[in-house]
C-alpha atoms as a PDB file:
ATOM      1  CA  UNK A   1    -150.483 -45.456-191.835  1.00  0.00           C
ATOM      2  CA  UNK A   2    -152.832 -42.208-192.535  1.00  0.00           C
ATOM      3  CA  UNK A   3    -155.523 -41.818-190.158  1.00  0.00           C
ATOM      4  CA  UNK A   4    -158.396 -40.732-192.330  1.00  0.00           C
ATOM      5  CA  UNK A   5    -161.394 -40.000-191.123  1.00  0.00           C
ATOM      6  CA  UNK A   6    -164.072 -42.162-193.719  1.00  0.00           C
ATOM      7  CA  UNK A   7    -167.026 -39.742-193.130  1.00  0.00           C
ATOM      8  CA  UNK A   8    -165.136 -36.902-194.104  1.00  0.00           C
ATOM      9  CA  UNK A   9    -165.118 -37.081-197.975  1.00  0.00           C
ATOM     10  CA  UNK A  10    -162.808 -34.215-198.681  1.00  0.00           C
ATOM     11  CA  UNK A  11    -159.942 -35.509-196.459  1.00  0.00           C
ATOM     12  CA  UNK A  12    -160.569 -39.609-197.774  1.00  0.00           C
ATOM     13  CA  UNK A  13    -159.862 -37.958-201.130  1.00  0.00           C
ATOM     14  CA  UNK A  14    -156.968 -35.899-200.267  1.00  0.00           C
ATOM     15  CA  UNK A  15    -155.538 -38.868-197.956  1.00  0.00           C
ATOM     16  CA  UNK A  16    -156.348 -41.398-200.866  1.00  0.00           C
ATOM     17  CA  UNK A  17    -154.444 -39.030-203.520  1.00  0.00           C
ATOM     18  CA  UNK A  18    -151.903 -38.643-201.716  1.00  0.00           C
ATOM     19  CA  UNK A  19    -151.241 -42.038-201.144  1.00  0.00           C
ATOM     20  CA  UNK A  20    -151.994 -43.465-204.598  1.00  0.00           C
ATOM     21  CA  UNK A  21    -149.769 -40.418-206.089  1.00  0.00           C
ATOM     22  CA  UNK A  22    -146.732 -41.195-203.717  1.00  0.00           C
ATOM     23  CA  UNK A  23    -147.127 -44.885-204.447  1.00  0.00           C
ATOM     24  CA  UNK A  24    -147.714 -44.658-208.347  1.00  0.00           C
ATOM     25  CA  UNK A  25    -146.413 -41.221-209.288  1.00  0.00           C
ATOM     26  CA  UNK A  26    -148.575 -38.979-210.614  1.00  0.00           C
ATOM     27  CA  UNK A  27    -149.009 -39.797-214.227  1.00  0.00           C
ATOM     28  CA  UNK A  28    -149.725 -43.578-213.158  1.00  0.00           C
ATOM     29  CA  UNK A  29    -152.157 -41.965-210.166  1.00  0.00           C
ATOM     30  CA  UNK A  30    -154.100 -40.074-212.327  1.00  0.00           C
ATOM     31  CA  UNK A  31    -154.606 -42.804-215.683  1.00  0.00           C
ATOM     32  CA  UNK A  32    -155.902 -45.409-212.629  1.00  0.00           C
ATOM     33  CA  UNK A  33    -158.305 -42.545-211.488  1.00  0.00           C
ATOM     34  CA  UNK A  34    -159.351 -42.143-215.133  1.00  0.00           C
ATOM     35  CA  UNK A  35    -159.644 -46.606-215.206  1.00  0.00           C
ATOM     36  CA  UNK A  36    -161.802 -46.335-212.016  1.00  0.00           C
ATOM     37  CA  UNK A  37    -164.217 -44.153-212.654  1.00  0.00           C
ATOM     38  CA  UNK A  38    -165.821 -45.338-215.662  1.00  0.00           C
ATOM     39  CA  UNK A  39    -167.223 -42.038-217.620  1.00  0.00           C
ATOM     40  CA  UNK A  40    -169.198 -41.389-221.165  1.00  0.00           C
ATOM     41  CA  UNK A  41    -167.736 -39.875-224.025  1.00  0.00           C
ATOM     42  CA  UNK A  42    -164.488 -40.055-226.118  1.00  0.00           C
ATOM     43  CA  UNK A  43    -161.523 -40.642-223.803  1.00  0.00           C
ATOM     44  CA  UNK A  44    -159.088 -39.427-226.655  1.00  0.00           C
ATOM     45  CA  UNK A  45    -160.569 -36.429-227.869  1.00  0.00           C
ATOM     46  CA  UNK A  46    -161.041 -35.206-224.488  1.00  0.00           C
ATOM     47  CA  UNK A  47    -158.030 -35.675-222.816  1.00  0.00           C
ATOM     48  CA  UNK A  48    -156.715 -32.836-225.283  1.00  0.00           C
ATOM     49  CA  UNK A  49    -158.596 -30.435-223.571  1.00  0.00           C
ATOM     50  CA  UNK A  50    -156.865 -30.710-220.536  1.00  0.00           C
ATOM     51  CA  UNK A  51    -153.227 -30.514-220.690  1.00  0.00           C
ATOM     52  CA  UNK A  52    -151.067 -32.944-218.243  1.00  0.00           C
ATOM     53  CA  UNK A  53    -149.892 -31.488-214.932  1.00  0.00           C
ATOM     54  CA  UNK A  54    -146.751 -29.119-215.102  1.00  0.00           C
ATOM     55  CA  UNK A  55    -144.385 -30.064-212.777  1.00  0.00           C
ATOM     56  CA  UNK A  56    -144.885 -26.508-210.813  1.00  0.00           C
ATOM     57  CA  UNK A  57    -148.560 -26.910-210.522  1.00  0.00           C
ATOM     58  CA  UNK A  58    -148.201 -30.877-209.016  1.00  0.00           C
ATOM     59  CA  UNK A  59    -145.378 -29.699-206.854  1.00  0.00           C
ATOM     60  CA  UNK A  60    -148.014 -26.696-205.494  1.00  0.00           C
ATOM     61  CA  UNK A  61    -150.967 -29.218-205.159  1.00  0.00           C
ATOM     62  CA  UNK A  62    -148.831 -32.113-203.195  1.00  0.00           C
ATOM     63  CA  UNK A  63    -147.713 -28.583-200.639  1.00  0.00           C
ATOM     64  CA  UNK A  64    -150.872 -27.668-200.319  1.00  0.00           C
ATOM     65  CA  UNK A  65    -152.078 -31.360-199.424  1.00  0.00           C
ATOM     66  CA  UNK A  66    -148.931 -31.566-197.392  1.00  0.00           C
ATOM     67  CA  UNK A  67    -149.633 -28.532-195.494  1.00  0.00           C
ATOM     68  CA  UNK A  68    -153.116 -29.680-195.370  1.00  0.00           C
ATOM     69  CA  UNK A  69    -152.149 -32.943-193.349  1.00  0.00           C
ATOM     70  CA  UNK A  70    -149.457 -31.510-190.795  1.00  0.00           C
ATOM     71  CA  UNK A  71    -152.038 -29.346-189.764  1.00  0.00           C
ATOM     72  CA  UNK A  72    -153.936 -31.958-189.244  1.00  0.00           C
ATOM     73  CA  UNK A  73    -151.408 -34.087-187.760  1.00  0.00           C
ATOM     74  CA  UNK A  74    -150.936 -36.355-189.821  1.00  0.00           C
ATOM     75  CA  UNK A  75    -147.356 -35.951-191.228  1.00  0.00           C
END
């Protein structure tokens, strides 16, 4: 178990990312985001303009958030 500190906003969303990407990957973590947070505008014309993840940059943003928690002392 994480201990996340629910005031803080930026660590519940790092903490919950983490989590949901580790438990879902991070194609599956990021179409629930999309499903959860209801949004205007065309889902399917949009999503072109942002290209998925590569592999380098998701491997560079779960070190960072990595980093981010031993620090903490969390992992």
């Amino acid at each position: 178990m994480i201990a996340v500190d629910v005031n803080n906003v930026a660590e519940l969303h790092d903490a919950g990312y983490r989590v949901l990407n580790e438990g879902l990957g991070r194609e599956a973590a990021r179409a629930f985001l999309n499903l959860s947070f209801g949004g205007t505008g065309n889902y399917t014309e949009e999503k072109k303009l942002f290209p998925p993840m590569t592999d380098a940059e998701h491997e560079e943003m779960m070190a960072a958030i990595i980093a981010d928690a031993k620090t903490k002392g969390e992992a």
